[in-house]
C-alpha atoms as a PDB file:
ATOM      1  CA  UNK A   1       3.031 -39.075   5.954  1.00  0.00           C
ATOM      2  CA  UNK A   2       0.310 -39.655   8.616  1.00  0.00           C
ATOM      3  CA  UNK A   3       0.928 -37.386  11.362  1.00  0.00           C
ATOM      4  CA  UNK A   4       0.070 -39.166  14.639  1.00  0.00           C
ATOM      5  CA  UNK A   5      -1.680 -37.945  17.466  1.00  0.00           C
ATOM      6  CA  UNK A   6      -0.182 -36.461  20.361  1.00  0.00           C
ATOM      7  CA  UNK A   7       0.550 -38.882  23.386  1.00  0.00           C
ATOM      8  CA  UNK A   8      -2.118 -38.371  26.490  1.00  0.00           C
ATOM      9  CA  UNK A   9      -1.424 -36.426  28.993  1.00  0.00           C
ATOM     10  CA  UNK A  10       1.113 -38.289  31.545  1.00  0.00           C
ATOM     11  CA  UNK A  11      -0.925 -39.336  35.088  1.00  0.00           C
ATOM     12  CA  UNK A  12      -0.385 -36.990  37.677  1.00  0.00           C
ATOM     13  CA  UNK A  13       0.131 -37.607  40.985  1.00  0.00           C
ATOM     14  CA  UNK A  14      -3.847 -36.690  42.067  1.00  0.00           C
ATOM     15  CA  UNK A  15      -6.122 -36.751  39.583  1.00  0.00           C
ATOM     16  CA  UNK A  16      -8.425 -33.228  39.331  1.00  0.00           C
ATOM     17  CA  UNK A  17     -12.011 -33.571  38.973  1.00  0.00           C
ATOM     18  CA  UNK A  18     -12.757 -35.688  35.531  1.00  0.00           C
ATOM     19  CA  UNK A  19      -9.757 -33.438  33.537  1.00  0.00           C
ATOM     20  CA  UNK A  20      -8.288 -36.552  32.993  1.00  0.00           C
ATOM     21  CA  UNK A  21     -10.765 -39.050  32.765  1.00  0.00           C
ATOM     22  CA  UNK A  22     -11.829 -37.867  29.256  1.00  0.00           C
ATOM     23  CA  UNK A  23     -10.799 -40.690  26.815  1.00  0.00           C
ATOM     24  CA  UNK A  24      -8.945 -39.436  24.015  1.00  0.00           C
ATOM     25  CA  UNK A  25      -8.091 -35.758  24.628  1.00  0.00           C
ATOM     26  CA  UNK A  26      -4.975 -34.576  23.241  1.00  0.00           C
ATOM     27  CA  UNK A  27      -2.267 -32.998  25.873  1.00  0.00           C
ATOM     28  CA  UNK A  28      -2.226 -29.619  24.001  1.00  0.00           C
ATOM     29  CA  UNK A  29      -6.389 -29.657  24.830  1.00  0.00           C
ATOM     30  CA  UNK A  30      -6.080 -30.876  28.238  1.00  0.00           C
ATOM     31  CA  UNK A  31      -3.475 -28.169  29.615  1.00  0.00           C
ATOM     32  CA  UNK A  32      -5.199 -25.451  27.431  1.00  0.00           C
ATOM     33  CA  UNK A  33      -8.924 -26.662  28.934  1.00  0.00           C
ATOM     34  CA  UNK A  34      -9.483 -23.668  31.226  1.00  0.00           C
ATOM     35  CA  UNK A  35      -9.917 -26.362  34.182  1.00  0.00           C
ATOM     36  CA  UNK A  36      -6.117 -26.704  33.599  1.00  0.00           C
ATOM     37  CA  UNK A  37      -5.682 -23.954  36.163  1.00  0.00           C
ATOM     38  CA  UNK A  38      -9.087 -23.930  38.580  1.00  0.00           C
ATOM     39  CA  UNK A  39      -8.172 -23.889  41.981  1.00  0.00           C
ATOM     40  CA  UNK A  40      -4.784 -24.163  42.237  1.00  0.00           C
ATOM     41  CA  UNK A  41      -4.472 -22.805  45.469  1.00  0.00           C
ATOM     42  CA  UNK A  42      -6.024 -26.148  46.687  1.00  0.00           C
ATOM     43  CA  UNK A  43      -3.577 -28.182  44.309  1.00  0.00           C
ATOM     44  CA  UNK A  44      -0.233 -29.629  45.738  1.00  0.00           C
ATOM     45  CA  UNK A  45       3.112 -28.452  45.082  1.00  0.00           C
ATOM     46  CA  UNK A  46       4.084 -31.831  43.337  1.00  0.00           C
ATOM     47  CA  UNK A  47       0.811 -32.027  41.135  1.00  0.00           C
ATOM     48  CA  UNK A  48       1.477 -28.397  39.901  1.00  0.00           C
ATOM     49  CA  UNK A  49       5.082 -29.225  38.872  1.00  0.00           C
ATOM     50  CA  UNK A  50       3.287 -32.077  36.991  1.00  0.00           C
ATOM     51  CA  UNK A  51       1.435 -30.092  35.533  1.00  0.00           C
ATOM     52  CA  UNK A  52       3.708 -27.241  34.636  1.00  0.00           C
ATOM     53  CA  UNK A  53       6.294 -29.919  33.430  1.00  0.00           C
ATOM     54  CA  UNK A  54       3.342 -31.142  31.038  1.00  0.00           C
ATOM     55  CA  UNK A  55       2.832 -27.705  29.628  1.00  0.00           C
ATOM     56  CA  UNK A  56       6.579 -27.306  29.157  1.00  0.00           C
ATOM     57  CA  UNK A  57       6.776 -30.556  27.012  1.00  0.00           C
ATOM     58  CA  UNK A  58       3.761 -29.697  24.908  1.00  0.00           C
ATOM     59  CA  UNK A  59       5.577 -25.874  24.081  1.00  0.00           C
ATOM     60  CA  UNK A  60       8.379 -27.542  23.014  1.00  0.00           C
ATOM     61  CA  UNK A  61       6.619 -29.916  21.305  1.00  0.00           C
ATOM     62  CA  UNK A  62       4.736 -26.948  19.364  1.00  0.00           C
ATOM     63  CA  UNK A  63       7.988 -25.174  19.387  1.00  0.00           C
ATOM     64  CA  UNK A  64      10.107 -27.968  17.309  1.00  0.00           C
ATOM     65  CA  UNK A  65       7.087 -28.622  15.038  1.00  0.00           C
ATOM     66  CA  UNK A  66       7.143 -24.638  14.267  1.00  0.00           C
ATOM     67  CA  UNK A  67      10.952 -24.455  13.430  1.00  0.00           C
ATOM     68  CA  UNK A  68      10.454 -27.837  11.251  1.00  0.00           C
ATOM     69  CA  UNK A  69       7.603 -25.755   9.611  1.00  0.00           C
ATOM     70  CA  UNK A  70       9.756 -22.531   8.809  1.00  0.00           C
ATOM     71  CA  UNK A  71      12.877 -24.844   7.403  1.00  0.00           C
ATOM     72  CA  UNK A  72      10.594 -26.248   5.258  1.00  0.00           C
ATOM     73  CA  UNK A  73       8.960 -22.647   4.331  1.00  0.00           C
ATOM     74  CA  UNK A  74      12.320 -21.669   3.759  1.00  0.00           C
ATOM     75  CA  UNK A  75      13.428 -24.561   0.889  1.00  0.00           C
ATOM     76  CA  UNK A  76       9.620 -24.047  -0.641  1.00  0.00           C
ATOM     77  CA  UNK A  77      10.479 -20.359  -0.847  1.00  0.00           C
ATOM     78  CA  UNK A  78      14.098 -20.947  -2.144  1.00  0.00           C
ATOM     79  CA  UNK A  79      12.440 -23.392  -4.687  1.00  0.00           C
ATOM     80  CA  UNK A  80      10.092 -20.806  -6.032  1.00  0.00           C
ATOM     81  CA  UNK A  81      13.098 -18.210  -6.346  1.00  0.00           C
ATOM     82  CA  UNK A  82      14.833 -20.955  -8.474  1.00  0.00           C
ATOM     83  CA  UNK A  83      11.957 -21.781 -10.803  1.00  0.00           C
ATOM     84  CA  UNK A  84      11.324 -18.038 -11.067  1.00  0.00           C
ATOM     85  CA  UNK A  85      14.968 -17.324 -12.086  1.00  0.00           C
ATOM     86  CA  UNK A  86      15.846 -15.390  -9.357  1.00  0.00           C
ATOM     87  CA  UNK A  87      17.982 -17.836  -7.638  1.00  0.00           C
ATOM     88  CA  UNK A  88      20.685 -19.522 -10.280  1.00  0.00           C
ATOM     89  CA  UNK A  89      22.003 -21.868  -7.381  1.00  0.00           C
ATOM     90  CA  UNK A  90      21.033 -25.668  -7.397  1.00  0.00           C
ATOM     91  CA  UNK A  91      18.949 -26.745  -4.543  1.00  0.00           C
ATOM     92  CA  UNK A  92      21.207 -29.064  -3.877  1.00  0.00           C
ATOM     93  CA  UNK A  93      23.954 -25.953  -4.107  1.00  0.00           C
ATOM     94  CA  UNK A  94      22.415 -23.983  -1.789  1.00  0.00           C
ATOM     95  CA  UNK A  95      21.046 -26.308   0.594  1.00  0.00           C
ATOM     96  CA  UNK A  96      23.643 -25.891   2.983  1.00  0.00           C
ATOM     97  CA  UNK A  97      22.472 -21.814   3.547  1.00  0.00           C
ATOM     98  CA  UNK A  98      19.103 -23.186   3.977  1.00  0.00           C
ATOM     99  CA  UNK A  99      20.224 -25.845   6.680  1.00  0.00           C
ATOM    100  CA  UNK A 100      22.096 -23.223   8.248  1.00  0.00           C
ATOM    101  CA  UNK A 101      19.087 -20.918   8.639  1.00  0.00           C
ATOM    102  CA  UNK A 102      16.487 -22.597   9.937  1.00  0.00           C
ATOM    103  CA  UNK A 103      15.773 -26.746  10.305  1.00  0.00           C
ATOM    104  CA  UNK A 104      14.630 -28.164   7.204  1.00  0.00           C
ATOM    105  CA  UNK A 105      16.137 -32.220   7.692  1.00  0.00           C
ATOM    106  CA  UNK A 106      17.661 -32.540  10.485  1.00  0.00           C
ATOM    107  CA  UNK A 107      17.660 -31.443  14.246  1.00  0.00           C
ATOM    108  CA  UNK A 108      18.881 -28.182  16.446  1.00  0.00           C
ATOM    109  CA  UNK A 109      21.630 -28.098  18.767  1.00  0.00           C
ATOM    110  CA  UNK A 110      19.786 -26.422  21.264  1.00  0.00           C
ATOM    111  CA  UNK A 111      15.973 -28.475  20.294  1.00  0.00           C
ATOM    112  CA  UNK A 112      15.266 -31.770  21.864  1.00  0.00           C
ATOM    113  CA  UNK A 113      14.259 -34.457  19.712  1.00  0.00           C
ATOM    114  CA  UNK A 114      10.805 -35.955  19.759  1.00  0.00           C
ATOM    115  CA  UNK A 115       9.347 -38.605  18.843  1.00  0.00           C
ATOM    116  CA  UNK A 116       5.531 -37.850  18.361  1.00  0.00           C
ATOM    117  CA  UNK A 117       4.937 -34.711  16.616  1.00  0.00           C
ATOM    118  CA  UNK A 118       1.575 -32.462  18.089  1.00  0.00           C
ATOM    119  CA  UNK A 119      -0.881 -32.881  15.297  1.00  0.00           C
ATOM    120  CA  UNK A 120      -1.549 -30.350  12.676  1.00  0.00           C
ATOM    121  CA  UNK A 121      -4.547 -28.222  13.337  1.00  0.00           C
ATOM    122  CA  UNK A 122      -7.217 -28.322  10.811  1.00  0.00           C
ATOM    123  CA  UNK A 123      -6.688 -27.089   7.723  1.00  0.00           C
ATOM    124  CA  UNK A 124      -7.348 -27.135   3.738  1.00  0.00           C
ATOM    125  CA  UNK A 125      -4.486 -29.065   1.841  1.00  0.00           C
ATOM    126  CA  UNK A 126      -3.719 -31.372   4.644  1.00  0.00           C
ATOM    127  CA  UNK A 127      -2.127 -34.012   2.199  1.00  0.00           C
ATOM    128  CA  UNK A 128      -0.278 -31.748   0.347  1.00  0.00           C
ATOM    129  CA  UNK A 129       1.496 -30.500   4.039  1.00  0.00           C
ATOM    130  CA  UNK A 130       1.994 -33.816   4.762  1.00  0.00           C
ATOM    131  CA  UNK A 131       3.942 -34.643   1.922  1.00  0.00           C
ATOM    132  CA  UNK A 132       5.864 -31.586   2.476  1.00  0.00           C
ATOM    133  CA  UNK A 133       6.724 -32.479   5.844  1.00  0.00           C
ATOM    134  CA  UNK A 134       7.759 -36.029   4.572  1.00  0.00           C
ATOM    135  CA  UNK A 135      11.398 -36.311   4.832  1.00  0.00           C
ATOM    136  CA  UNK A 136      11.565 -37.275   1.540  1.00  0.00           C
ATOM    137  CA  UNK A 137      10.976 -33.553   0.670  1.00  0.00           C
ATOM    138  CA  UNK A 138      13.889 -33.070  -1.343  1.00  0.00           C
ATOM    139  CA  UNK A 139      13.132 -35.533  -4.287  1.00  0.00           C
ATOM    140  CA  UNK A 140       9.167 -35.303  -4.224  1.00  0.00           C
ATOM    141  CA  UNK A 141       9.689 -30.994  -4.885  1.00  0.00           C
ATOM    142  CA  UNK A 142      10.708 -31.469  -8.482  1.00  0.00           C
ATOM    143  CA  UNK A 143       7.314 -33.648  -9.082  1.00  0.00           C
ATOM    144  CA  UNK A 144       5.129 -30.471  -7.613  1.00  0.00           C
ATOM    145  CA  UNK A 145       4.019 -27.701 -10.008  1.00  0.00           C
ATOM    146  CA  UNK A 146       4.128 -24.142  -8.980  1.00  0.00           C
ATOM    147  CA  UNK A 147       0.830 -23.877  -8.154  1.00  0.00           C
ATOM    148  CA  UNK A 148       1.142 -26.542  -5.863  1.00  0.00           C
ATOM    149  CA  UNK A 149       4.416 -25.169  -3.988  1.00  0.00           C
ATOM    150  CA  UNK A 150       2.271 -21.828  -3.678  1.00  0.00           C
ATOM    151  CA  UNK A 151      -0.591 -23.863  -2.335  1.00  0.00           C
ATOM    152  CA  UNK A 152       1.962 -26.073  -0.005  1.00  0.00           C
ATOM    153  CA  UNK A 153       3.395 -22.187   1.544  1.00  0.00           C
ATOM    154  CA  UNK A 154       0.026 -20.879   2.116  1.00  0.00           C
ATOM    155  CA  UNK A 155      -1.096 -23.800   3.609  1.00  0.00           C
ATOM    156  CA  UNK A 156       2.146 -23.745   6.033  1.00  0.00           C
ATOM    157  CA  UNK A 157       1.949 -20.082   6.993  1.00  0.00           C
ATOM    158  CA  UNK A 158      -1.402 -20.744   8.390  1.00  0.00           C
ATOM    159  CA  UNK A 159      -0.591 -23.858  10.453  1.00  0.00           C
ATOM    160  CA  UNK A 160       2.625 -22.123  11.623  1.00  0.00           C
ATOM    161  CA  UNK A 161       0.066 -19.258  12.498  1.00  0.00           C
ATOM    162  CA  UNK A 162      -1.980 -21.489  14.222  1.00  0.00           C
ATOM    163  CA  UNK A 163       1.053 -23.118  16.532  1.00  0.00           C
ATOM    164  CA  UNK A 164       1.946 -19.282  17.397  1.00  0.00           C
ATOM    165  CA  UNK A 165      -1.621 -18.813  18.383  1.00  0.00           C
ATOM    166  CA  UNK A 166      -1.385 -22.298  20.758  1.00  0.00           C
ATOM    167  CA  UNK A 167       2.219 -21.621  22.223  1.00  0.00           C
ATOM    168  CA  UNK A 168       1.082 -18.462  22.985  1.00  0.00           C
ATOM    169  CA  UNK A 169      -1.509 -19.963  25.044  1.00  0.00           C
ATOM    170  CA  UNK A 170       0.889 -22.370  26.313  1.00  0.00           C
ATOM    171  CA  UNK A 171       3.386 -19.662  27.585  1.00  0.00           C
ATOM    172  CA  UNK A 172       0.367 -18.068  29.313  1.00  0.00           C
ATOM    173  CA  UNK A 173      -0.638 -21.410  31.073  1.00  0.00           C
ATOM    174  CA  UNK A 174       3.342 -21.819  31.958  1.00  0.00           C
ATOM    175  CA  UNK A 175       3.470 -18.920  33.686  1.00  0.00           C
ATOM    176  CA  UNK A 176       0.288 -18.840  35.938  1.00  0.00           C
ATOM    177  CA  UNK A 177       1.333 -22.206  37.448  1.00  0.00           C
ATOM    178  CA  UNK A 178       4.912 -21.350  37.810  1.00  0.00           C
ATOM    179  CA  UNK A 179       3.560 -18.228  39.441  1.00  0.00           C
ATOM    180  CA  UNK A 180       1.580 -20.315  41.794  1.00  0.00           C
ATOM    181  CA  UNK A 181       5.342 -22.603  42.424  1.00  0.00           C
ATOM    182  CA  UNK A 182       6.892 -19.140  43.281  1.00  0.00           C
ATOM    183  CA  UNK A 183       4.337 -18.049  45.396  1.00  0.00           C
ATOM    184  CA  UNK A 184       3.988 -21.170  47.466  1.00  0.00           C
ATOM    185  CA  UNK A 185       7.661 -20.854  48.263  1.00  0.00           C
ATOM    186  CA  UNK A 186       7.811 -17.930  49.214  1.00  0.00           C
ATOM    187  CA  UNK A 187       4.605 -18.847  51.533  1.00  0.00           C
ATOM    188  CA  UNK A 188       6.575 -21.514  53.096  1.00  0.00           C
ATOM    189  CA  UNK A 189       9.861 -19.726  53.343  1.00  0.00           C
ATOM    190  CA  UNK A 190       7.712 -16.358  55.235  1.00  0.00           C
ATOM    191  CA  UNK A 191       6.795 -19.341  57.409  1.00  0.00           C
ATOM    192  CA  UNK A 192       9.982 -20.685  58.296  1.00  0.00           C
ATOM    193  CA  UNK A 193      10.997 -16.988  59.363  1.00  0.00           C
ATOM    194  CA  UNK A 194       8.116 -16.526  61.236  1.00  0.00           C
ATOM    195  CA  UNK A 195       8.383 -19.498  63.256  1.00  0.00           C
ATOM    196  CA  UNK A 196      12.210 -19.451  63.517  1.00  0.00           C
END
């Protein structure tokens, strides 16, 4: 399965400097750029709520993609135990414990749905993650050898590694303009009193 790109950042309301004039920049690169958050003390209140609201759908974004990544680290892991002996269970048996404990197929309760998946950072064995991440998981696993499940979990610990690493970043990004919302209401309400 061809993971697509992310889609472009959404317009904001006034354009800063030539951040988003750059033709094909992904959103996760554009709100990480450190531009994302120059001078925005000059910015309006509605472009930083754009902007805060874009960082907010590229975390959960990141965030979906990383539970998808653990469900599926969780039936490679089970499948292992099984070849190994150590599990005597079915997949098929104990699928619904590994549903239950993390999202392997479906979606979360409390995890909006997307549509376009952030793209995979760069790594070694990017078709072997994509066929993992295939939704047809659960009758390609019998065709893979052990080496290659190994392979497929080593290869998915370091991308899940690498989304910690970016919604780390994203959290930090999150907070400095929400910071900058806060403050500005507090400017105007210290205003209000002042004038009042």
């Amino acid at each position: 399965m061809e993971v697509p790109p992310s889609t472009p950042i959404r317009p904001l309301p006034r354009p800063a400097g030539n951040l988003y004039t750059v033709s094909g920049l992904r959103r996760i690169d554009t709100v990480l750029e450190p531009e994302f958050l120059v001078g925005l003390d000059a910015i309006d209140l509605d472009e930083l709520r754009a902007r805060r609201d874009t960082a907010e759908d590229v975390e959960n974004q990141i965030s979906y993609y990383r539970r998808l990544l653990h469900g599926r680290m969780d039936l490679l892991n089970f499948e292992l135990r099984r070849r190994s002996g150590e599990e005597e269970r079915s997949l098929l048996d104990a699928l619904p414990e590994i549903l239950a404990s993390g999202m392997v197929l479906g979606s979360e309760p409390n995890l909006r749905h997307i549509d376009v998946m952030p793209p995979l950072p760069t790594t070694t064995g990017r078709r072997l993650i994509d066929k993992i991440m295939d939704d047809g998981i659960l009758t390609q696993l019998p065709e893979l050898t052990d080496e290659e499940v190994d392979e497929a979990v080593e290869r998915l610990r370091e991308v899940e590694a690498e989304l910690s690493n970016q919604r780390k970043q994203l959290h930090t990004v999150i907070d400095a303009l929400q910071d900058e919302i806060v403050a500005r209401y507090r400017s105007q309400q210290g205003q209000a009193q002042v004038s009042g």
